[in-house]
Protein backbone atom coordinates (compact mmCIF):
# COMPACT_ATOMS: atom_id res chain seq x y z
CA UNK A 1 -1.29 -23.66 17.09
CA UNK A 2 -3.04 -24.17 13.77
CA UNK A 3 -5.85 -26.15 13.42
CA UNK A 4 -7.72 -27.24 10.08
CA UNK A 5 -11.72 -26.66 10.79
CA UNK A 6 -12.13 -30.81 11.60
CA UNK A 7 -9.69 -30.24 14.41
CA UNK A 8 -10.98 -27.50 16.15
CA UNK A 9 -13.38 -29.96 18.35
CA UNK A 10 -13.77 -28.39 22.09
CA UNK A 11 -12.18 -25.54 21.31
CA UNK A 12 -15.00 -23.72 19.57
CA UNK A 13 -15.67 -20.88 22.07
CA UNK A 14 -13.02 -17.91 22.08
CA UNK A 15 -13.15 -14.06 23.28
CA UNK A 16 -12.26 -12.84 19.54
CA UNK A 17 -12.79 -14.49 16.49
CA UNK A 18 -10.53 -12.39 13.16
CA UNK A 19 -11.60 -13.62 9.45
CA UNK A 20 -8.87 -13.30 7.28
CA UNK A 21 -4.99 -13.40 7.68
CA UNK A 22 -3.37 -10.67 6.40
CA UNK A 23 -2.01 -7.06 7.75
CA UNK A 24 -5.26 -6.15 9.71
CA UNK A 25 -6.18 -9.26 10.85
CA UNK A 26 -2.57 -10.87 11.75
CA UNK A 27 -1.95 -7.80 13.52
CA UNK A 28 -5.73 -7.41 15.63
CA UNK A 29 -4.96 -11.20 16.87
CA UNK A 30 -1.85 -10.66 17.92
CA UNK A 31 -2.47 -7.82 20.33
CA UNK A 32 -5.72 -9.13 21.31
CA UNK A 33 -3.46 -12.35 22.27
CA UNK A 34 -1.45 -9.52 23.99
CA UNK A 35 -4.41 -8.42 25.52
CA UNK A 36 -5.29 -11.72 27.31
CA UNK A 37 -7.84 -12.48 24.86
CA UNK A 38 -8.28 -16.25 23.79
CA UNK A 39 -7.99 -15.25 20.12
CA UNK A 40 -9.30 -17.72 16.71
CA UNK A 41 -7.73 -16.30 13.18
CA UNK A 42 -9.84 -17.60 10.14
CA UNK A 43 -7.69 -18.08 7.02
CA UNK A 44 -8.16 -20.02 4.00
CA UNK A 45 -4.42 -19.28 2.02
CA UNK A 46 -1.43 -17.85 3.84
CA UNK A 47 -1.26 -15.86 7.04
CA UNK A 48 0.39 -12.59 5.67
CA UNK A 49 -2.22 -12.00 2.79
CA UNK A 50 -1.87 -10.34 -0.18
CA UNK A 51 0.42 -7.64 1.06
CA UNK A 52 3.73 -10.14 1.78
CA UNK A 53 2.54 -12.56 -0.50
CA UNK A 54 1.38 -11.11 -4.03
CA UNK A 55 1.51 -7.34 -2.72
CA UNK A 56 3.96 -4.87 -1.35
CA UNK A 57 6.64 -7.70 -0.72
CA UNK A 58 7.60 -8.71 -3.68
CA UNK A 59 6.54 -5.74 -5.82
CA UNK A 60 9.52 -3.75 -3.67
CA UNK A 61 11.59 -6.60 -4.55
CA UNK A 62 10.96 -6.11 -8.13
CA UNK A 63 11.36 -2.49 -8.25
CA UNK A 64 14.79 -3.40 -6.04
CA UNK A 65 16.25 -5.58 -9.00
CA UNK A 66 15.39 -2.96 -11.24
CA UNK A 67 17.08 -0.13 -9.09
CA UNK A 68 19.96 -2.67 -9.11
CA UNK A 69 20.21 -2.58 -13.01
CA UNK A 70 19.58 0.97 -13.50
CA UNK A 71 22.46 2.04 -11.33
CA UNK A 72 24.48 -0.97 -13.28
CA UNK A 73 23.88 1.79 -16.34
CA UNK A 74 24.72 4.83 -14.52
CA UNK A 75 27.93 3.72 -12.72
CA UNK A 76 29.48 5.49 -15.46
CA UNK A 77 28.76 9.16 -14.25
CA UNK A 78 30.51 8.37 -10.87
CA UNK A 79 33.30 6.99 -11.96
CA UNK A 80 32.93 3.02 -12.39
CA UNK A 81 32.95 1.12 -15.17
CA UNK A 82 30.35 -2.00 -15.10
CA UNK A 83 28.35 -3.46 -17.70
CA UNK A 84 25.05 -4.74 -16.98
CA UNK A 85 25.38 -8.44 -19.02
CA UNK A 86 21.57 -9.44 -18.54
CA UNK A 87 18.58 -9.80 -16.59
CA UNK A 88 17.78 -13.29 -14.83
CA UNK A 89 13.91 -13.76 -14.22
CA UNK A 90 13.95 -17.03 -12.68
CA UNK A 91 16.98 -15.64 -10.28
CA UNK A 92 14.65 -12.77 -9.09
CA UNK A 93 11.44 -14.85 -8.65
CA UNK A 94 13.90 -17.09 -6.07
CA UNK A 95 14.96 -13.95 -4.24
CA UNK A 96 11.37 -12.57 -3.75
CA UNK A 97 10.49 -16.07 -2.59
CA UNK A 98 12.85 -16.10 -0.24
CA UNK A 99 12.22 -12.83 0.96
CA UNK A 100 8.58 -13.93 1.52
CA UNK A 101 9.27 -17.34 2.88
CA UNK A 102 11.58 -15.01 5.93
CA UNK A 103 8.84 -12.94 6.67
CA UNK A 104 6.01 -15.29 6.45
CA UNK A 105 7.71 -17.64 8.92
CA UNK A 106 8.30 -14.61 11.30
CA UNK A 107 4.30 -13.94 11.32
CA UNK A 108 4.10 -17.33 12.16
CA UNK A 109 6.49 -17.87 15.01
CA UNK A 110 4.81 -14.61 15.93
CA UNK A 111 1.41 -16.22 15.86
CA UNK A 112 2.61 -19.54 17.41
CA UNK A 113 4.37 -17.76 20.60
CA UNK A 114 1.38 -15.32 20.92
CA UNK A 115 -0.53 -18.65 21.23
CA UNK A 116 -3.40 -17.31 18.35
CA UNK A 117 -5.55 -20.54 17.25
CA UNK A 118 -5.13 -20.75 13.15
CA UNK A 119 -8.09 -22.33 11.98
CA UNK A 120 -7.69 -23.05 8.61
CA UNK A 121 -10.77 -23.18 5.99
CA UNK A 122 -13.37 -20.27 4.62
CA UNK A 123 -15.32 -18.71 7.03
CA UNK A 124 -18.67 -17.51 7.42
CA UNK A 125 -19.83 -14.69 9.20
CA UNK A 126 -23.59 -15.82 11.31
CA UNK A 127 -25.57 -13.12 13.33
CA UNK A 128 -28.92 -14.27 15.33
CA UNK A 129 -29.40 -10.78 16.05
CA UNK A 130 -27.28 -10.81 19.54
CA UNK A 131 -24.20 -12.67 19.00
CA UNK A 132 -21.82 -13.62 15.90
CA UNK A 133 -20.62 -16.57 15.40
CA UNK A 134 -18.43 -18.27 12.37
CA UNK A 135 -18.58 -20.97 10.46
CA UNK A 136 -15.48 -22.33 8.85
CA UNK A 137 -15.60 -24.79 6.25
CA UNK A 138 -12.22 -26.62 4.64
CA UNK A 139 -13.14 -29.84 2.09
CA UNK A 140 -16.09 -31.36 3.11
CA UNK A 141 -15.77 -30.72 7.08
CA UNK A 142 -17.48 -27.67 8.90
CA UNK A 143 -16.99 -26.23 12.24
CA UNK A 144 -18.80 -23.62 14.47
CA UNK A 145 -16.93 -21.09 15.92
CA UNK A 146 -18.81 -18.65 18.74
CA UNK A 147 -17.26 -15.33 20.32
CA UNK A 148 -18.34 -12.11 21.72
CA UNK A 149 -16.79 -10.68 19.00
CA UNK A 150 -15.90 -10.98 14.95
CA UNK A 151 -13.38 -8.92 13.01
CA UNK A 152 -14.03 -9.09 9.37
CA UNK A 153 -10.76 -8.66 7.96
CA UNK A 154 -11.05 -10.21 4.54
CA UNK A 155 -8.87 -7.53 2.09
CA UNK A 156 -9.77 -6.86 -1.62
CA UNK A 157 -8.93 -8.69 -4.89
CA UNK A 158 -8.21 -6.75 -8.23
CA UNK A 159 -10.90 -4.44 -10.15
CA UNK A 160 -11.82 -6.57 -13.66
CA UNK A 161 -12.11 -4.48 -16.09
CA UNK A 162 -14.55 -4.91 -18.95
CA UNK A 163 -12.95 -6.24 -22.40
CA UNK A 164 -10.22 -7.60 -20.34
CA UNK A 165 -9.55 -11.49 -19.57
CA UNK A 166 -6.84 -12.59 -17.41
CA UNK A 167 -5.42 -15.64 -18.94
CA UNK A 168 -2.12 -15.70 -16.60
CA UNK A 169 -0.07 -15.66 -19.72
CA UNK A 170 -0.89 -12.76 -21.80
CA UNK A 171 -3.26 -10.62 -19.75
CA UNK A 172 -2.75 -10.10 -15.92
CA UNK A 173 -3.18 -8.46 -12.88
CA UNK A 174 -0.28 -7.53 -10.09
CA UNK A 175 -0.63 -11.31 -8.78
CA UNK A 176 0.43 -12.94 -12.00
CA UNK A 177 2.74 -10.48 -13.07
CA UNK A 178 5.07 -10.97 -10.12
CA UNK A 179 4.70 -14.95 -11.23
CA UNK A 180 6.36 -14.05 -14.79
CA UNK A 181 9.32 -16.35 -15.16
CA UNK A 182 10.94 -13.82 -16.96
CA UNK A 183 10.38 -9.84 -17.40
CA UNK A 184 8.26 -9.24 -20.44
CA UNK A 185 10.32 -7.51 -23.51
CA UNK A 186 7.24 -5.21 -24.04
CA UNK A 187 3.85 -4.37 -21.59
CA UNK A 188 0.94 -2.65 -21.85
CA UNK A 189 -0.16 -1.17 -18.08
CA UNK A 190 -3.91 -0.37 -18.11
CA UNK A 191 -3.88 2.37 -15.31
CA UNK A 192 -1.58 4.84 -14.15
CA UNK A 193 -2.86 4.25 -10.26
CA UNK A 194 -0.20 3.32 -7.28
CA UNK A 195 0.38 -0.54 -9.14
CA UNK A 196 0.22 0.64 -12.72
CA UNK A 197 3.07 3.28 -12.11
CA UNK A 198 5.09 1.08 -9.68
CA UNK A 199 5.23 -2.00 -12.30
CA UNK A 200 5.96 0.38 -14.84
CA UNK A 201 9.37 1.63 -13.02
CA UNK A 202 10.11 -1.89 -12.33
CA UNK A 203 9.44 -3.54 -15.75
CA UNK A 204 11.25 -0.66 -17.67
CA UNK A 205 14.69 -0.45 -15.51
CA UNK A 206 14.79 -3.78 -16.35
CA UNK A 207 14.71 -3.03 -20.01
CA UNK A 208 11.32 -3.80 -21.26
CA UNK A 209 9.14 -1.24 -23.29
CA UNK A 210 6.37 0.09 -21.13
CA UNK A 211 3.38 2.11 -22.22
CA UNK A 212 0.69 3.61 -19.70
CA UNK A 213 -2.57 3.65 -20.13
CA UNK A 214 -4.80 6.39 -17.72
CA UNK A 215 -8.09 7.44 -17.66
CA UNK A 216 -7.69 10.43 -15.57
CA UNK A 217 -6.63 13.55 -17.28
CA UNK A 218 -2.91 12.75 -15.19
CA UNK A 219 -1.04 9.96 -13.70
CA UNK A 220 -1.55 9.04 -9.64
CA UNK A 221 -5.38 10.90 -9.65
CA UNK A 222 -4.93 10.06 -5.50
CA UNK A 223 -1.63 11.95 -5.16
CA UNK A 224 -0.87 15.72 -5.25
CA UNK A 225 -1.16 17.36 -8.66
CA UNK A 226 2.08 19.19 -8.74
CA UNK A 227 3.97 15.38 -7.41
CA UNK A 228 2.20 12.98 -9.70
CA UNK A 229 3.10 15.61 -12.76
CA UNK A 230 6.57 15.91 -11.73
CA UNK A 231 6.92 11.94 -11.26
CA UNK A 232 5.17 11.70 -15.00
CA UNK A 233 7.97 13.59 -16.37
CA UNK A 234 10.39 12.13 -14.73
CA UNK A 235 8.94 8.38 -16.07
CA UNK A 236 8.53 10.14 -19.34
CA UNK A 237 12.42 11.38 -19.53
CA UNK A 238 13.20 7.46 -18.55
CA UNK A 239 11.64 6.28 -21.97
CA UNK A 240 7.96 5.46 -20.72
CA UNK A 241 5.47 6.09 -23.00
CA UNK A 242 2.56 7.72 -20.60
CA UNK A 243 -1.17 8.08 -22.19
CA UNK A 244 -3.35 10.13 -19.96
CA UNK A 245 -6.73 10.81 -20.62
CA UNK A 246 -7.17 7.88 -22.84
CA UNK A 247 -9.91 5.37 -23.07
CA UNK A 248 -9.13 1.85 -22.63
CA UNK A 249 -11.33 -0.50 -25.32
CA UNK A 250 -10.12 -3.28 -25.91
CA UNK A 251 -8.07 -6.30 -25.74
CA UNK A 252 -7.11 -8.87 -28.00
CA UNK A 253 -4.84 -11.56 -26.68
CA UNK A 254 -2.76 -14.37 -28.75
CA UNK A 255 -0.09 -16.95 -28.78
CA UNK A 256 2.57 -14.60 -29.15
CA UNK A 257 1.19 -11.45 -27.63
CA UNK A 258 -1.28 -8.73 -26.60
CA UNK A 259 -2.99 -5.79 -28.82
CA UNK A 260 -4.69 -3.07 -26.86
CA UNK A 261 -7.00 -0.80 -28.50
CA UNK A 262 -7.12 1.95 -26.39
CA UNK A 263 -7.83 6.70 -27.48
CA UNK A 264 -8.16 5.33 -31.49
CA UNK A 265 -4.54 3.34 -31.15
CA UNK A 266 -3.69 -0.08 -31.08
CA UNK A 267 -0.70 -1.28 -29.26
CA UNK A 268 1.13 -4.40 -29.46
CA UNK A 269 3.53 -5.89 -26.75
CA UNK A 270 4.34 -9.00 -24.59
CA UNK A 271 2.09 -8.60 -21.91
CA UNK A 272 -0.58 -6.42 -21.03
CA UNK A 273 -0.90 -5.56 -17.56
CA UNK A 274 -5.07 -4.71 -15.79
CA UNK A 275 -3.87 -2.25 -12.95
CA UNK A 276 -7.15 -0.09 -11.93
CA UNK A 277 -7.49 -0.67 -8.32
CA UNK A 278 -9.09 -3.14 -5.78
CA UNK A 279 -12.29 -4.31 -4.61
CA UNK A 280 -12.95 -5.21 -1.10
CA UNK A 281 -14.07 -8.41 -0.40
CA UNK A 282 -17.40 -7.38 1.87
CA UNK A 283 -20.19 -8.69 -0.29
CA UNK A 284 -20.54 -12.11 1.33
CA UNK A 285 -21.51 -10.12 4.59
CA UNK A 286 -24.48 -9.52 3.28
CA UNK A 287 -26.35 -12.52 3.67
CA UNK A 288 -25.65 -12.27 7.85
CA UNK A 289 -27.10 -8.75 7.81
CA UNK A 290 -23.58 -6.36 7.40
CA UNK A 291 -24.62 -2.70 6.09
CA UNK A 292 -22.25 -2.67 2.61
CA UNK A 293 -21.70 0.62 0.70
CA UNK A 294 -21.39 -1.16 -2.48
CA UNK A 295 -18.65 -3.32 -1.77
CA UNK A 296 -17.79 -1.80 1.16
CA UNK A 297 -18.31 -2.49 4.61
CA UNK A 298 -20.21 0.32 6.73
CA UNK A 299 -18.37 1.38 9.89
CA UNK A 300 -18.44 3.98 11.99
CA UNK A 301 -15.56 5.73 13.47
CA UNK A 302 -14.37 3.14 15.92
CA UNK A 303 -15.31 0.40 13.29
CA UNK A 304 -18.06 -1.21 14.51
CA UNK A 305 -20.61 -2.16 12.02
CA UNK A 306 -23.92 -2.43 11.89
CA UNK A 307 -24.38 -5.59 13.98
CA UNK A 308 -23.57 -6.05 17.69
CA UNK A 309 -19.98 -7.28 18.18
CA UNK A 310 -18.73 -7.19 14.39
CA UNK A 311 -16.04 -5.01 13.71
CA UNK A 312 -14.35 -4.15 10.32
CA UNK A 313 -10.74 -3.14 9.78
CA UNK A 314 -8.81 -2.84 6.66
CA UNK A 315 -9.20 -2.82 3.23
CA UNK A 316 -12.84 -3.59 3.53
CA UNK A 317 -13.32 -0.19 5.24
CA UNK A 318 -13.34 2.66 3.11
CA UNK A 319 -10.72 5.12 2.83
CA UNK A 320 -6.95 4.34 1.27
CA UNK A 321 -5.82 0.70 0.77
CA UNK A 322 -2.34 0.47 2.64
CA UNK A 323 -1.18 -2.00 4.46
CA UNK A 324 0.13 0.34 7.49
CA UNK A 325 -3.48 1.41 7.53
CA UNK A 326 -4.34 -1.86 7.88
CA UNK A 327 -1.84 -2.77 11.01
CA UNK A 328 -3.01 0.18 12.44
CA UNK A 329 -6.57 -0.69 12.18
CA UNK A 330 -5.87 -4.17 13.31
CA UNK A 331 -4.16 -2.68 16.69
CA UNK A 332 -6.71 -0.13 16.92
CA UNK A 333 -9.41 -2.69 17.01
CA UNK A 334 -8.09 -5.16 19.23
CA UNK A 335 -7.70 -2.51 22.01
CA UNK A 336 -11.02 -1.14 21.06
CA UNK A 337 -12.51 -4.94 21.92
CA UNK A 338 -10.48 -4.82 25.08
CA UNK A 339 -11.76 -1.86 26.67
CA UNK A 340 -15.31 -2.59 25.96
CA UNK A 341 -14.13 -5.90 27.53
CA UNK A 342 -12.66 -4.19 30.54
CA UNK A 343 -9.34 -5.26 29.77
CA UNK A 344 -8.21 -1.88 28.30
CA UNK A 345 -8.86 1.10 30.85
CA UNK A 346 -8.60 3.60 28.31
CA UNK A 347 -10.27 3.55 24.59
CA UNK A 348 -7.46 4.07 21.73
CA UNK A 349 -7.38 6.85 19.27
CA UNK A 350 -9.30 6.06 15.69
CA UNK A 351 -7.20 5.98 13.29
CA UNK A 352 -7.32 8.98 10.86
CA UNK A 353 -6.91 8.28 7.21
CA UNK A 354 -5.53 11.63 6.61
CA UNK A 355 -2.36 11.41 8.48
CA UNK A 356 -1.50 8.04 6.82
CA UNK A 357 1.74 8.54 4.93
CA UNK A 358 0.95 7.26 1.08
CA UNK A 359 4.34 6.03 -0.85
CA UNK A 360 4.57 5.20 -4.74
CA UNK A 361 7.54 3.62 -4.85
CA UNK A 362 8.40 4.08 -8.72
CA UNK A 363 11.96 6.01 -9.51
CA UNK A 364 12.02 8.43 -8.44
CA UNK A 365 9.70 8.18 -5.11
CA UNK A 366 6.97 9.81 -4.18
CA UNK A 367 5.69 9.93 -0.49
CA UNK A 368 2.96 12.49 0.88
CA UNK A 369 1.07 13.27 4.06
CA UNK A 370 -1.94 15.27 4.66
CA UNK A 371 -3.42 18.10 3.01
CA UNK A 372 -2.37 18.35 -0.92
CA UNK A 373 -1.61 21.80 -2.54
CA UNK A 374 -4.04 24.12 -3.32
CA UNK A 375 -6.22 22.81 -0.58
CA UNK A 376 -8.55 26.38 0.41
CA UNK A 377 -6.45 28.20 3.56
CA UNK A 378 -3.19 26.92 2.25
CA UNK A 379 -0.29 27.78 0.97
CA UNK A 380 2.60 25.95 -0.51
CA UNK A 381 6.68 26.25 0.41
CA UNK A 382 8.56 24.09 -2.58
CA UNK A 383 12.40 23.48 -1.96
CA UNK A 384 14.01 22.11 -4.29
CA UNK A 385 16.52 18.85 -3.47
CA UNK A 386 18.77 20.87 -6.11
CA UNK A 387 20.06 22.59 -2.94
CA UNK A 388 20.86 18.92 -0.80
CA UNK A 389 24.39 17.96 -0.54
CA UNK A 390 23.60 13.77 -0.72
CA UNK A 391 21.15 14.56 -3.05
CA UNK A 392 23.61 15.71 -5.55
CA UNK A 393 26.38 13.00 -4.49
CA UNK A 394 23.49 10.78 -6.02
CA UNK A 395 22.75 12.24 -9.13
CA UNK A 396 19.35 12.91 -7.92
CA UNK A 397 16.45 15.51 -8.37
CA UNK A 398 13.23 15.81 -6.18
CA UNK A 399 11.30 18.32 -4.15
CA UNK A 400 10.02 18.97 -0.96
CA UNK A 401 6.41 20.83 -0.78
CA UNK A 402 4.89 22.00 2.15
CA UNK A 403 1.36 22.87 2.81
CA UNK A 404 0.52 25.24 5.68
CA UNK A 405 -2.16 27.19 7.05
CA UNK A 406 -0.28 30.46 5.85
CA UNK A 407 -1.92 33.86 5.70
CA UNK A 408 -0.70 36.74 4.14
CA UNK A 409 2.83 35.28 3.71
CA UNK A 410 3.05 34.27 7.15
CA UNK A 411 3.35 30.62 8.19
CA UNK A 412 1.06 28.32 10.17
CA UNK A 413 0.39 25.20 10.89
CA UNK A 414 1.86 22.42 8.68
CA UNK A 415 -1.14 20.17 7.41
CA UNK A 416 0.86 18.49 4.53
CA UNK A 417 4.17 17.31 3.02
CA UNK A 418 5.04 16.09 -0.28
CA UNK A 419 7.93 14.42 -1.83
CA UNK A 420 9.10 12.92 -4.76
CA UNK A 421 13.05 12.18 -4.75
CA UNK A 422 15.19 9.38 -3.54
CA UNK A 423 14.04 7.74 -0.71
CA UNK A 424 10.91 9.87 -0.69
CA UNK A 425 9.33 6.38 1.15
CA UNK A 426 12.02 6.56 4.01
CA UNK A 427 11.79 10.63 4.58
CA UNK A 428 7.85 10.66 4.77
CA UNK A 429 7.76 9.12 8.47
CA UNK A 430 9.69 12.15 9.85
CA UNK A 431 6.94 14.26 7.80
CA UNK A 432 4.01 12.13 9.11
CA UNK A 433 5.32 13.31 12.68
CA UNK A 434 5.15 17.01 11.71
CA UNK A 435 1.76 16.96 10.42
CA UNK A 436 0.30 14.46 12.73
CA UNK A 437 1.86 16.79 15.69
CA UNK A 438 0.25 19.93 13.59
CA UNK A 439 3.73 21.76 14.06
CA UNK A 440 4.52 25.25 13.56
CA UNK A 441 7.34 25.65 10.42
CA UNK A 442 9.60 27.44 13.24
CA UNK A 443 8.71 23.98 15.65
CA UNK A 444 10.63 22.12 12.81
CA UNK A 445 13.16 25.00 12.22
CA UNK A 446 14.84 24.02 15.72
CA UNK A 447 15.20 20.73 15.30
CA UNK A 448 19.25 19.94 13.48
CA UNK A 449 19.34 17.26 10.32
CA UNK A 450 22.23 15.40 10.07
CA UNK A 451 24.54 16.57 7.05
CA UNK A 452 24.73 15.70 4.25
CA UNK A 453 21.30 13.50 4.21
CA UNK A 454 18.30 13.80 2.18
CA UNK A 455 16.43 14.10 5.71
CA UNK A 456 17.60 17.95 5.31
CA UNK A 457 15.47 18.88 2.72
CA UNK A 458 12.47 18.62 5.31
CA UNK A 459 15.00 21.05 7.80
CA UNK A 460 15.96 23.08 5.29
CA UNK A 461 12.66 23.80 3.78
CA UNK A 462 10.85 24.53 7.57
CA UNK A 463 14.27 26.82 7.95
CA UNK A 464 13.16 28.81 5.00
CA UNK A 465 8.95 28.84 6.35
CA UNK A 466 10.33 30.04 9.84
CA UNK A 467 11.93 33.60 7.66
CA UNK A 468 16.11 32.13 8.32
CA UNK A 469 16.58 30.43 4.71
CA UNK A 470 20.18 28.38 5.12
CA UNK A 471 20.80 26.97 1.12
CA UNK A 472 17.99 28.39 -0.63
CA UNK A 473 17.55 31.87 -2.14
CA UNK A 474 14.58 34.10 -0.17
């Protein structure tokens, strides 16, 4: 049932009231709905957010097409002869469309069965001091909305960066990138983050001349050292030209192009692409009394905030911007309404950032859970994927490291993974399981991979913790 806010007359009262559409608040309606909750979802674009619409969707389909033409260039070394004859832009932005327009309808069939009331406009968040309430606005037409409770589930746009103006042409962020008609023959990416890299593996298997600029002394400052190192060589040895440590100061933008004055260079190409992170949306909370950490909205542990029956989830909480961290908050929420409710026996689990796999999906991968290396009371197994069977049948390098709570050469608990390699993205849930479960190496050691996979490399490497090494050296 969707409703724009003129239509929503006599149906104004509901148990659960979510603001904002996308991956935490899709996902807190629907098992509230499950939950026997009558259940209002405030969205002013597309159910789905930025995540299937301008997000993780369609960048994956990007770096897809460019996985596609890279192995088009390599079919050589395995024996088959194909030339790649060009690049279609306007073919690709079709396919990601269509993948979205799949999806998206699934949400909403989802949405629709689950009998959630879409109420269509820009909502405000009101607090007398007691209860929330929400008022949506679309055109010229307003509408009150009342519940018990309020999820603010609103997301976060792009950083700006100063000296930088988007002009959708010449300077953009991720949104208007994936827009291009055609791949740019030459970018500039300010920011060597999780976007930054990822658009740079996409644009540059697809032929275009990429440069990275990073601020950081090293690419991926979130991710392991000894990973995001080994993925920058790895861009590096595919033709990327990688600046770390460099200040970004300028931009000038034209007709025909972009120059970037950035460390005492300037650099000239297509496009230049603003990639240094995202801002949560939680600022227009203020006004209705929300505690905000700058732009953040103040939780606590169960995400509650500040005012009686408002709840945050998402990537206006603080903590890593994923969308898996946001279904999970959205789930973890719902039931958390439910049994305060008395419609949930049992309280749910918080959800703990630190057991949230985290996946860059540039070529190769990189994937990590938990603890990074070097963390105090650690040490670090590496195995290297030289010593995997499909590995090899792929022409592939990576490693595996694990972090456990070793002493004296003896093993302990495993409190992190790490790996970059093919299908790093795939491998990491198996590792999320291991540290989650805070396994013992010799826990892991028992359990038999199927050969030849990639999935070994986590078997193998455990093997070698638990003191029986299969195919590595001791």
């Amino acid at each position: 049932m969707s409703l724009t806010a003129a239509e929503t007359t006599n149906t104004d009262s509901f148990d659960l009231i979510v603001l904002g559409g996308g991956s935490a608040g899709y996902s807190a309606a629907l098992r509230a709905s499950e939950l026997g909750m009558a259940v209002a979802l405030v969205e002013a674009d597309k159910i789905g957010g930025t995540c299937l619409h301008h997000g993780c969707i369609p960048t994956k389909a990007l770096l897809h097409s460019a996985e596609l033409a890279e192995s088009i260039r390599q079919a050589e070394r395995f024996g088959v002869s194909a030339t790649l004859t060009g690049i279609d832009g306007a073919a690709m932005l079709e396919q990601r469309a269509t993948v979205i327009a799949t999806l998206h309808r699934g949400v909403r069939g989802l949405i629709r069965a689950r009998k959630v009331t879409v109420v269509e406009g820009r909502g405000e968040l009101r607090h007398d001091g007691s209860h929330p309430s929400v008022v949506v606005t679309e055109g010229d037409q307003t509408r009150t909305l009342r519940a018990a409770h309020v999820v603010l589930a609103t997301g976060a746009r792009s950083r700006m960066l100063p000296g930088a103006v988007l002009d959708r042409r010449r300077v953009l962020d991720s949104t208007q990138a994936l827009a291009l008609p055609e791949v740019p023959g030459s970018a500039v990416i300010i920011g060597g983050g999780v976007i930054g890299v990822e658009f740079a593996s996409a644009w540059a298997g697809l032929g275009a001349r990429v440069t990275v600029l990073e601020a950081a002394d090293r690419l991926l400052p979130s991710e392991d050292d000894p990973s995001a190192k080994q993925v920058d060589k790895a861009l590096r040895a595919r033709g990327i030209d990688i600046r770390v440590g460099t200040r970004f100061d300028g931009i000038r933008a034209s007709s025909t192009g972009v120059e970037v004055a950035a460390g005492g260079d300037r650099i000239t190409a297509d496009v230049a692409l603003v990639a240094v992170g995202r801002v949560p949306n939680g600022e227009p909370f203020a006004e209705a009394g929300v505690e905000l950490d700058g732009s953040w909205v103040v939780t606590d542990e169960r995400l509650a905030t500040n005012l009686p029956g408002v709840f945050a989830a998402g990537d206006l909480v603080a903590g890593p911007q994923l969308a898996h961290r946001g279904f999970a908050h959205g789930i973890f929420v719902a039931e958390e309404i439910a049994h305060r409710r008395g419609r949930l026996d049992d309280a749910p689990s918080p959800v703990v950032d630190a057991w949230l796999p985290r996946v860059t999906y540039c070529h190769p991968q990189l994937a990590s859970v938990g603890a990074a290396t070097g963390t105090p009371g650690t040490e670090t197994y590496l195995y290297d994927l030289a010593g995997n069977g499909r590995a090899q049948i792929l022409g592939e390098r990576g490693q595996v490291r694990v972090v456990h709570r070793g002493t004296d050469g003896e093993p302990g608990e495993v409190v992190g993974i790490h790996i970059v390699g093919p299908q790093a993205g795939d491998l990491i849930s198996e590792a999320q399981l291991i540290v989650g479960w805070q396994a013992m190496p010799t826990d892991v050691a028992d359990l038999v991979h199927a050969h030849p996979t990639l999935s070994e490399a986590l078997g193998e490497a455990h093997l070698a913790l638990a003191g029986k090494p299969l195919h590595v050296h001791r």
